[in-house]
N, C-alpha and C. Protein backbone atom coordinates (compact mmCIF):
# COMPACT_ATOMS: atom_id res chain seq x y z
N UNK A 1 -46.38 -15.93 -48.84
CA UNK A 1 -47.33 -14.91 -48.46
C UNK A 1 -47.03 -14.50 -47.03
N UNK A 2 -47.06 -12.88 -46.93
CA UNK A 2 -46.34 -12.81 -45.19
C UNK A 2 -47.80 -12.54 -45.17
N UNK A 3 -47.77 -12.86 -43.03
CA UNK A 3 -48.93 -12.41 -42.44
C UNK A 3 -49.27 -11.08 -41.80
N UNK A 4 -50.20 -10.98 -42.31
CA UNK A 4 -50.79 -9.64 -42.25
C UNK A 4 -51.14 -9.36 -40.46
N UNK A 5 -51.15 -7.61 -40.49
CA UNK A 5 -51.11 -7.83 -39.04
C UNK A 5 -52.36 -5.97 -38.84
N UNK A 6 -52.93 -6.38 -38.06
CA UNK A 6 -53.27 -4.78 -37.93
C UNK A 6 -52.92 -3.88 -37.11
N UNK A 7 -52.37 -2.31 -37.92
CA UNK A 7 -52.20 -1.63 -37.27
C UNK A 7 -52.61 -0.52 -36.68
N UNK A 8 -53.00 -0.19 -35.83
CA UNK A 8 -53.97 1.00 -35.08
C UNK A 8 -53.13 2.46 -35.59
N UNK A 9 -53.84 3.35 -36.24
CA UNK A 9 -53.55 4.70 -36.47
C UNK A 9 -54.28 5.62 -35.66
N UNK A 10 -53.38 6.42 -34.52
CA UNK A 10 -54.21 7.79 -33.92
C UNK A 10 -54.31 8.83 -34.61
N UNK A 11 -55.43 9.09 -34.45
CA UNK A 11 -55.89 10.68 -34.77
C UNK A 11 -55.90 11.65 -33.86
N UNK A 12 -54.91 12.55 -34.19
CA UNK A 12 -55.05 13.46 -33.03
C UNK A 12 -54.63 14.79 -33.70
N UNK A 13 -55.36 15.98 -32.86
CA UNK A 13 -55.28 17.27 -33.77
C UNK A 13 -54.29 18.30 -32.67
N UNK A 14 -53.61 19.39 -33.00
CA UNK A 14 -52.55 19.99 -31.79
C UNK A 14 -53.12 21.13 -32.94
N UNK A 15 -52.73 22.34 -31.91
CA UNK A 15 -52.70 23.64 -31.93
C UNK A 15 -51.85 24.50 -31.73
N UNK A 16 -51.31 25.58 -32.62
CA UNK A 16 -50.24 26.38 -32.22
C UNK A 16 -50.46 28.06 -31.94
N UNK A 17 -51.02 28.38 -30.86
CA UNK A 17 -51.49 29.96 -30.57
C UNK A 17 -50.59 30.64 -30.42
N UNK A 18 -50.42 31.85 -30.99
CA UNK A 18 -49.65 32.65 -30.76
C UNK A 18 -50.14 33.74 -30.26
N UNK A 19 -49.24 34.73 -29.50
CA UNK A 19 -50.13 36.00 -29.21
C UNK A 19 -48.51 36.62 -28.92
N UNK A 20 -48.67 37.69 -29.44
CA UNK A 20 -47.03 39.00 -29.04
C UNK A 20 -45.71 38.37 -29.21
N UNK A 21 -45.96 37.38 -29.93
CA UNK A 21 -44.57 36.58 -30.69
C UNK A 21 -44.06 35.54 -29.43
N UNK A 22 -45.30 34.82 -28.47
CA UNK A 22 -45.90 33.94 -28.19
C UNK A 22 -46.51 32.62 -28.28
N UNK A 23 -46.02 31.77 -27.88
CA UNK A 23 -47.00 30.88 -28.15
C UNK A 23 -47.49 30.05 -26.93
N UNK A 24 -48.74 29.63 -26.66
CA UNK A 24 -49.29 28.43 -25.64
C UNK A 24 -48.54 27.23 -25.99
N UNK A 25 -48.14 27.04 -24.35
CA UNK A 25 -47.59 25.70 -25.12
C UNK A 25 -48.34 24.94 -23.22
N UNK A 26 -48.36 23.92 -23.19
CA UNK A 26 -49.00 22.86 -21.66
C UNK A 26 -48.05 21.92 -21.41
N UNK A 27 -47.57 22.66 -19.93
CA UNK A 27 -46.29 21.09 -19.01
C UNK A 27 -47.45 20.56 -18.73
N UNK A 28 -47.20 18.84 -18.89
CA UNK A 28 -48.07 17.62 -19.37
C UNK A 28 -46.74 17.11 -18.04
N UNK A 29 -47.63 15.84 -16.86
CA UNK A 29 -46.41 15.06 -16.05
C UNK A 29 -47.22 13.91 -16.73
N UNK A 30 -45.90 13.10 -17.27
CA UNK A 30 -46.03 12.16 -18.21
C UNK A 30 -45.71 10.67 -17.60
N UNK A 31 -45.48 10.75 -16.28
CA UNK A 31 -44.80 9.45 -15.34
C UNK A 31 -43.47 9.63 -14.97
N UNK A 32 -42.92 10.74 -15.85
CA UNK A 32 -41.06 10.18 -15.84
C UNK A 32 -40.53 11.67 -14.57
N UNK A 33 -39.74 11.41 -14.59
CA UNK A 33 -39.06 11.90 -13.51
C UNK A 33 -38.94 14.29 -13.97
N UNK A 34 -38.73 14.47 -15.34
CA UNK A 34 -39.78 15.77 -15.56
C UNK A 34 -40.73 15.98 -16.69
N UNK A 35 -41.37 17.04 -16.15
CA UNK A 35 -42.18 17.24 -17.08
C UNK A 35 -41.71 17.60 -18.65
N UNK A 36 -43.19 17.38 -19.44
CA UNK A 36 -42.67 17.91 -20.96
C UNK A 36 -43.69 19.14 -21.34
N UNK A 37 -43.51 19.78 -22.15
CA UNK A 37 -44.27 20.32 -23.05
C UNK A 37 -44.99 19.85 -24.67
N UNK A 38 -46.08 20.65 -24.84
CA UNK A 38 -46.73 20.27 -26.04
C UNK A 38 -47.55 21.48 -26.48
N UNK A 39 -48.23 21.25 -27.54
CA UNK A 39 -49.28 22.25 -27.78
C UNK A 39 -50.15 21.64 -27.12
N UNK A 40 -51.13 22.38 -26.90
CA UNK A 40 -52.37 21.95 -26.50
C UNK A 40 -53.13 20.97 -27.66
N UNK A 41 -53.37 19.58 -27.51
CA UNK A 41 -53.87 18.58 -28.32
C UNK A 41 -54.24 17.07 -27.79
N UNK A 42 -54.77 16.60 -28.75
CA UNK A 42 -55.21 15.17 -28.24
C UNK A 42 -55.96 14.42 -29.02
N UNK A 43 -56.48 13.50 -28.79
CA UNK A 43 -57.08 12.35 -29.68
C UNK A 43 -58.38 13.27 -30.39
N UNK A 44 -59.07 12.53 -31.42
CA UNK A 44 -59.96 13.02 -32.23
C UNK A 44 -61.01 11.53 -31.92
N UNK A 45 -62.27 12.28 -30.70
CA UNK A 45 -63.00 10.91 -30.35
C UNK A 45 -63.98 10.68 -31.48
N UNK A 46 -64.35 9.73 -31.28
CA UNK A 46 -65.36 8.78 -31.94
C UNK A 46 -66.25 9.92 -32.65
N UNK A 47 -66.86 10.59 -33.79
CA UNK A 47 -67.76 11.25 -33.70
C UNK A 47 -67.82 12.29 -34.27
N UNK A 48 -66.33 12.70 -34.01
CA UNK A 48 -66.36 14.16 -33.77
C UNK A 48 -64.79 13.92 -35.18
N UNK A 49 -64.86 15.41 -36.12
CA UNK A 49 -63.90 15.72 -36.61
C UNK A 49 -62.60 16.31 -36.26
N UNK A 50 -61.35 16.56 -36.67
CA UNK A 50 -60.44 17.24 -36.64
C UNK A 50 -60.90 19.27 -35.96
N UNK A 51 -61.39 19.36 -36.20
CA UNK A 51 -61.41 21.18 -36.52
C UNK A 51 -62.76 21.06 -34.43
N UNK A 52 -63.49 19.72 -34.54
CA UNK A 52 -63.70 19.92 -33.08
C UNK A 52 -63.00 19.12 -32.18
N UNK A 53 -62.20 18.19 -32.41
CA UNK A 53 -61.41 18.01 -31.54
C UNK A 53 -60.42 18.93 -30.89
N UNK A 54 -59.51 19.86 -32.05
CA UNK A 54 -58.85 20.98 -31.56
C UNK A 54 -59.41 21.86 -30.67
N UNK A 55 -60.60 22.02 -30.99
CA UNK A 55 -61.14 23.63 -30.05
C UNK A 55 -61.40 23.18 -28.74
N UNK A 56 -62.10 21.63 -29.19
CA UNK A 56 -62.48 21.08 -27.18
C UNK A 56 -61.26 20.52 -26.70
N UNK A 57 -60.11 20.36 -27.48
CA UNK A 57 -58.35 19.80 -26.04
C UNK A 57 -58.01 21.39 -25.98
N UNK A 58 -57.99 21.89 -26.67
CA UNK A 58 -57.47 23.53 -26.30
C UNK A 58 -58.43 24.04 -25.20
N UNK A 59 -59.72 24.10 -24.98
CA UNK A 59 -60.62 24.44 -24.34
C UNK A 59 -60.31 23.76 -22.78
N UNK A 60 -59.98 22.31 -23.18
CA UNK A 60 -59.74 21.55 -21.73
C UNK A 60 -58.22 21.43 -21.39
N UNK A 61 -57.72 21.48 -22.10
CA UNK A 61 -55.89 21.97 -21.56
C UNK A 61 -55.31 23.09 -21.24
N UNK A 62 -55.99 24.20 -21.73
CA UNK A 62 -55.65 25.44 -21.85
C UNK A 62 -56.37 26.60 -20.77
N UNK A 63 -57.48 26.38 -21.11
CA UNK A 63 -58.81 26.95 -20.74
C UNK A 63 -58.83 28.37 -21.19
N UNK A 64 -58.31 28.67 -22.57
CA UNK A 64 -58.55 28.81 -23.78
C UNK A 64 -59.63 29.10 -24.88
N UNK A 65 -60.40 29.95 -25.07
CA UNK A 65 -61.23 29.81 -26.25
C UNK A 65 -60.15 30.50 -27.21
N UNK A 66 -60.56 29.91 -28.41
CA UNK A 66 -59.61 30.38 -29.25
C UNK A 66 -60.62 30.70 -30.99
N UNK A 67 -59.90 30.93 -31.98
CA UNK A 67 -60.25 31.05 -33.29
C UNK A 67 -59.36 30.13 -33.69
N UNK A 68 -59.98 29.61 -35.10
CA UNK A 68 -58.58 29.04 -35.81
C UNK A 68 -58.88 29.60 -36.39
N UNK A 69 -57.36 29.70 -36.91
CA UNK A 69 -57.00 30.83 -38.44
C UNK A 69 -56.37 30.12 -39.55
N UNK A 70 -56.44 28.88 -39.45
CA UNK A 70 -55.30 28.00 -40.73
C UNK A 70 -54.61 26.43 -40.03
N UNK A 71 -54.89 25.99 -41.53
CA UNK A 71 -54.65 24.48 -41.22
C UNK A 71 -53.34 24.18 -41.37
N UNK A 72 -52.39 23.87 -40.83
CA UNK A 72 -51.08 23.77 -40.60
C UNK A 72 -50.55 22.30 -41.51
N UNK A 73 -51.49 21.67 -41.84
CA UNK A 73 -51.18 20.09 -42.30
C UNK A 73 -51.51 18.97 -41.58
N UNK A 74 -51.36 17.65 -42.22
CA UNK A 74 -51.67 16.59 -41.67
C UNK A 74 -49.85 16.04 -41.17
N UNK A 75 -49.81 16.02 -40.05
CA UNK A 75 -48.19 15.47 -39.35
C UNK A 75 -48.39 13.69 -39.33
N UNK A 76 -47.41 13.04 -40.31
CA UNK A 76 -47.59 11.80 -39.73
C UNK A 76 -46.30 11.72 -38.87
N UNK A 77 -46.32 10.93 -37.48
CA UNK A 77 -45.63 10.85 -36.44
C UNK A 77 -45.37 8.95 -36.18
N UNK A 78 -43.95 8.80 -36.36
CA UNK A 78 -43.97 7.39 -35.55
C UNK A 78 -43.14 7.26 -34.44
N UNK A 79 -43.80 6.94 -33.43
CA UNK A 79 -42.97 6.64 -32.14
C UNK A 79 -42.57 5.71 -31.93
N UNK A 80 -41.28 5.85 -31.22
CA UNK A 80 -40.23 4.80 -30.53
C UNK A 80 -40.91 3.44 -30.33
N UNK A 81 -42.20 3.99 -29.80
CA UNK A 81 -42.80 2.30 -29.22
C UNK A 81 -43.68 1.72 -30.26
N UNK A 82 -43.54 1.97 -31.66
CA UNK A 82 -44.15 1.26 -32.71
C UNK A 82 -45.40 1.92 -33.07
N UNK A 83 -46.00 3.08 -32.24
CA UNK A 83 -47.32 3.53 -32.38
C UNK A 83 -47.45 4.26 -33.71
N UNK A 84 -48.24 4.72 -34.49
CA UNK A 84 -48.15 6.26 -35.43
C UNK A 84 -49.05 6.67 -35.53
N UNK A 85 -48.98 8.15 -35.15
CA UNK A 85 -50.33 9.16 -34.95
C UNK A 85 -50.14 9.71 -36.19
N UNK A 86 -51.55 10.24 -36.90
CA UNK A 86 -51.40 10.99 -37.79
C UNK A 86 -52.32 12.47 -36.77
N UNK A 87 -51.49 13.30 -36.97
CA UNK A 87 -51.76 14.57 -35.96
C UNK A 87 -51.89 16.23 -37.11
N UNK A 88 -53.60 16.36 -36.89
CA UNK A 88 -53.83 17.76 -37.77
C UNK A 88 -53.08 18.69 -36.48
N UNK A 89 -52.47 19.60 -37.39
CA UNK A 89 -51.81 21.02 -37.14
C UNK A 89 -52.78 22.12 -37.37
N UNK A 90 -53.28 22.93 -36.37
CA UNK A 90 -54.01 23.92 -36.97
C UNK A 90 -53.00 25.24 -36.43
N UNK A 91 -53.45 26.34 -36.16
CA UNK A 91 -53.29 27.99 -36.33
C UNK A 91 -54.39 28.24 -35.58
N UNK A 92 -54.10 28.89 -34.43
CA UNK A 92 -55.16 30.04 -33.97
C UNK A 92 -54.43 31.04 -32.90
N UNK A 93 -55.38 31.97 -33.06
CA UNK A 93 -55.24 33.28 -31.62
C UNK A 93 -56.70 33.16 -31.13
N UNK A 94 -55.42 33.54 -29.64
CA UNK A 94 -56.18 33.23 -28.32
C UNK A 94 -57.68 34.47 -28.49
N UNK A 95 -58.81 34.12 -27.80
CA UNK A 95 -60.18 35.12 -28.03
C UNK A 95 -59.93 35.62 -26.25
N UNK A 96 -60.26 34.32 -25.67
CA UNK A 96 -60.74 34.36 -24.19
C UNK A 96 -60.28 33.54 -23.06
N UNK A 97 -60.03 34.10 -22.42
CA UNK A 97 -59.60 32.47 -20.93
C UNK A 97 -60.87 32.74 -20.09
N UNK A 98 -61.05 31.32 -20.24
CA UNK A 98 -62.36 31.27 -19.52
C UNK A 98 -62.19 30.80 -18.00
N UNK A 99 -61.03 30.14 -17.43
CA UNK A 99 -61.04 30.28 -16.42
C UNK A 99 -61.32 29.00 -15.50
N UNK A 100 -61.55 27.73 -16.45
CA UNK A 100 -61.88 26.26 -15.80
C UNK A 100 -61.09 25.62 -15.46
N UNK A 101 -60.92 24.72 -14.63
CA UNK A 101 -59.91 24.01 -14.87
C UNK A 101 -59.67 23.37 -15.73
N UNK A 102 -58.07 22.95 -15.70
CA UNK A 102 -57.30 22.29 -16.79
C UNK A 102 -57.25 20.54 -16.63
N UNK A 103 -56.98 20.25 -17.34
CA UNK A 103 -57.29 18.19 -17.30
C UNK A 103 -56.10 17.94 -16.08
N UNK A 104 -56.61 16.64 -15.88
CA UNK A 104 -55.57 16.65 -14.68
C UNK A 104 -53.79 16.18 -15.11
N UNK A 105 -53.63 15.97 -16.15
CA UNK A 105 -52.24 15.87 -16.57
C UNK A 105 -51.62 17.24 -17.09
N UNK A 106 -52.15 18.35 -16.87
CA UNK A 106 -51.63 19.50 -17.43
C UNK A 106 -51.21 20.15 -16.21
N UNK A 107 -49.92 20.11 -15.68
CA UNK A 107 -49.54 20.79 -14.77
C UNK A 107 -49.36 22.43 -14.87
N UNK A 108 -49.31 23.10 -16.13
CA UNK A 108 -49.19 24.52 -16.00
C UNK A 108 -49.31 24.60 -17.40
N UNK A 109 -50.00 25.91 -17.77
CA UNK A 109 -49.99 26.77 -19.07
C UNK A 109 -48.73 27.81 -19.12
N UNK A 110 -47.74 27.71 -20.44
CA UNK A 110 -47.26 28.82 -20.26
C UNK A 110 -47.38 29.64 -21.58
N UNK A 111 -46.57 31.01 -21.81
CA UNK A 111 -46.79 31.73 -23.07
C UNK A 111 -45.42 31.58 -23.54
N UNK A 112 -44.27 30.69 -24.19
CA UNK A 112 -42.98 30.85 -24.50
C UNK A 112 -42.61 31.79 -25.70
N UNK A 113 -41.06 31.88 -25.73
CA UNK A 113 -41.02 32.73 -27.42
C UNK A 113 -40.00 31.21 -28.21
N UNK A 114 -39.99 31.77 -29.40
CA UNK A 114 -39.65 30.40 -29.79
C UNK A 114 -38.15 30.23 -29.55
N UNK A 115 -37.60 30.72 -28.98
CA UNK A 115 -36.42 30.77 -28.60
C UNK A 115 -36.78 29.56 -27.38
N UNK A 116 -37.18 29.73 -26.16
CA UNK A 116 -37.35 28.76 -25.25
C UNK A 116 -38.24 27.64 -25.23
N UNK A 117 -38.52 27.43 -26.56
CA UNK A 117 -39.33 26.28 -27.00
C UNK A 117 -38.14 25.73 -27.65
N UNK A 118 -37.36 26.30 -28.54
CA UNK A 118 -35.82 25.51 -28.88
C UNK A 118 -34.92 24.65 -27.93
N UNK A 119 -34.55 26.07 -26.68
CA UNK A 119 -34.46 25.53 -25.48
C UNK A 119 -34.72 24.43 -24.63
N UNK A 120 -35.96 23.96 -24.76
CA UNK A 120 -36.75 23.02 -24.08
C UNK A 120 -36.07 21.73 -24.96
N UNK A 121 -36.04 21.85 -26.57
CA UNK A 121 -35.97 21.01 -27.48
C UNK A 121 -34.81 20.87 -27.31
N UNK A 122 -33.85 21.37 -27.24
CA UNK A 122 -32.32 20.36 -26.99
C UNK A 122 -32.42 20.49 -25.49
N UNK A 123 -33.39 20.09 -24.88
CA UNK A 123 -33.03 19.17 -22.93
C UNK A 123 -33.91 18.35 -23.74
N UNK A 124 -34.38 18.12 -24.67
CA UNK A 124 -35.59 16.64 -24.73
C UNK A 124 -36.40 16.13 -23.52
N UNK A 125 -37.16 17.67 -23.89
CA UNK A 125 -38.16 18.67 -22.78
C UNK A 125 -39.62 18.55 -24.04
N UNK A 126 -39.55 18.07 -25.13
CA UNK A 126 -40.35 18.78 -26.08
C UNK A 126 -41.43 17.21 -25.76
N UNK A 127 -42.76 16.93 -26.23
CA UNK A 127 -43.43 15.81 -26.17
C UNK A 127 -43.10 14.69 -27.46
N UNK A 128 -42.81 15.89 -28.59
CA UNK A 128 -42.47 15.18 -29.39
C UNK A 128 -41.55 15.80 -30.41
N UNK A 129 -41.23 15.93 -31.49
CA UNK A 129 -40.35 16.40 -32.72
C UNK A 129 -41.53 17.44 -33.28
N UNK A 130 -42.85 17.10 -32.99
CA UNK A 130 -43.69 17.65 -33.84
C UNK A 130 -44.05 19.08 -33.42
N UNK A 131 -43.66 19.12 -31.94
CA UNK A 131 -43.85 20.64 -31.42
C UNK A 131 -43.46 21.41 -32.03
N UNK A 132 -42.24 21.40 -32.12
CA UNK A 132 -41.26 22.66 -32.92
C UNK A 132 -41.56 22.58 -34.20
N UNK A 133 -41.37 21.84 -35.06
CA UNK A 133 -42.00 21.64 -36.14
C UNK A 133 -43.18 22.58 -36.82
N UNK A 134 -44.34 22.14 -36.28
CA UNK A 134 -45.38 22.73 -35.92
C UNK A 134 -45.40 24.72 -36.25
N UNK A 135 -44.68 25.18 -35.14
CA UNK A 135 -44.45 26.36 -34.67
C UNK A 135 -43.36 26.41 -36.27
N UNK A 136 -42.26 26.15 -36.23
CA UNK A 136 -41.64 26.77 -37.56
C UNK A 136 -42.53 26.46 -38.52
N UNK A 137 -43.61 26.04 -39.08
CA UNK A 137 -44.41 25.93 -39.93
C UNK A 137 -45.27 27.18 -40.36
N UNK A 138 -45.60 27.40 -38.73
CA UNK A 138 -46.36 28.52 -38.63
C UNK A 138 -45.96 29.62 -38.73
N UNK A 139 -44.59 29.77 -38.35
CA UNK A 139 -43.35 30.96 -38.32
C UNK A 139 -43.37 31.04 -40.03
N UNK A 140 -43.11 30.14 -40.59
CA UNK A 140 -42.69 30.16 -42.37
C UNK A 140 -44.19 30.75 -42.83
N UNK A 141 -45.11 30.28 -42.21
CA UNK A 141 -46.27 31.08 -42.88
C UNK A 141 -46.87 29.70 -44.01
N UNK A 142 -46.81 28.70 -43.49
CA UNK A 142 -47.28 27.58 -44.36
C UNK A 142 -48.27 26.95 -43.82
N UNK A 143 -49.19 27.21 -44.36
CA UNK A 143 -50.78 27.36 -44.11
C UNK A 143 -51.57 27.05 -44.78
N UNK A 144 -52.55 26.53 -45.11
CA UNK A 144 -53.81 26.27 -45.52
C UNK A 144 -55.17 27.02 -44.90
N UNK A 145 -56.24 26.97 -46.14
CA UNK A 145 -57.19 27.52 -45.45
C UNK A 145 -57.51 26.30 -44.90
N UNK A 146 -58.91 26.30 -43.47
CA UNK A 146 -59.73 25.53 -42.85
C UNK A 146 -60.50 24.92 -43.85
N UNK A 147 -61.11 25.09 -45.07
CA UNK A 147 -61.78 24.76 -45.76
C UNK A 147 -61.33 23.71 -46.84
N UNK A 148 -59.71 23.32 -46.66
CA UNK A 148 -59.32 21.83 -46.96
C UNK A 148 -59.83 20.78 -46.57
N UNK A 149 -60.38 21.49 -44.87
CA UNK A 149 -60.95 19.68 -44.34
C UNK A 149 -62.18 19.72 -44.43
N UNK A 150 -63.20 18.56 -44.81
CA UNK A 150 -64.78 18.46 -45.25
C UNK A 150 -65.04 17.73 -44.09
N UNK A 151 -65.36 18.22 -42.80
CA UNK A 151 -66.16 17.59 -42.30
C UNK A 151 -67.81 17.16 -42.07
C-alpha cells in the first residue's frame, strides 16, 4: 500500500481583453532579475466564485472594469516546482478605466498585438505557457457561454 500524500490545488481565474486586435496583458516583478507578463488574474479567495474572482484581479491589476463575454475553459497548469493550478479562462472587453491604483506587483499595464505577446514568449518573458494559449483560444473563437459555470 503506497502512502498517501496531500496535494494542494490552486484556483485561479485569468482574463483575456481585447480591444482593436489588442490585448491587456500586466508586467508582474516576480523577484528575478526581469519582469514577466500575464493576463490580468489570480487566486479565487475563500467565498467567492470563478466569474468574481476575474472581475475583482482585473479590477485590481488593471484598473479595468470590464464585461465578460465567454468562458474560455478550465486550464489545468503544472509547474516546475510541483504546484498545479487549475486556472478559469474567461473573454472580455474593456467598459472603463477607472483610474486606481494597481497592486503593488504590477509594474505596468500594456495593450500588445499578438504578435508581441509571441515575442515576449520565445525570450521566456511570458508568466506561464498558459498566456498565449489562452489568447489563441480566444483568437480560434473557442468559447463557451458564462452560463457553464453554476455559481
Amino acid at each position: 500500500m503506497s502512502a498517501t500524500r496531500s496535494i494542494a490545488i490552486h484556483s485561479t481565474a485569468a482574463c483575456v481583453i481585447q480591444r482593436d486586435n489588442r490585448y491587456l496583458v500586466v508586467e508582474e516583478a516576480k523577484g528575478g532579475p526581469k519582469t514577466v507578463f500575464n493576463q490580468p488574474a489570480g487566486h479565487v479567495e475563500a467565498g467567492e466564485g470563478p466569474i468574481a474572482a476575474v472581475l475583482r484581479e482585473v479590477e485590481e491589476e488593471t484598473a479595468w472594469r470590464v464585461t465578460l463575454t465567454g468562458y474560455l475553459g478550465l486550464y489545468v497548469f503544472h509547474a516546475l516546482d510541483g504546484q498545479t493550478f487549475h486556472s478559469h479562462g474567461f473573454l472580455a472587453k474593456p467598459l472603463t478605466q477607472l483610474g486606481t491604483p494597481l497592486d503593488c506587483d504590477i509594474v505596468a499595464t500594456h495593450w500588445l498585438t499578438l504578435d508581441e505577446i509571441r515575442a515576449l514568449n520565445d525570450e521566456n518573458r511570458l508568466r506561464s505557457p498558459l498566456v498565449l494559449k489562452r489568447i489563441e483560444d480566444a483568437v480560434s473563437e473557442r468559447c463557451y457561454p458564462l452560463s457553464v459555470i453554476q455559481e
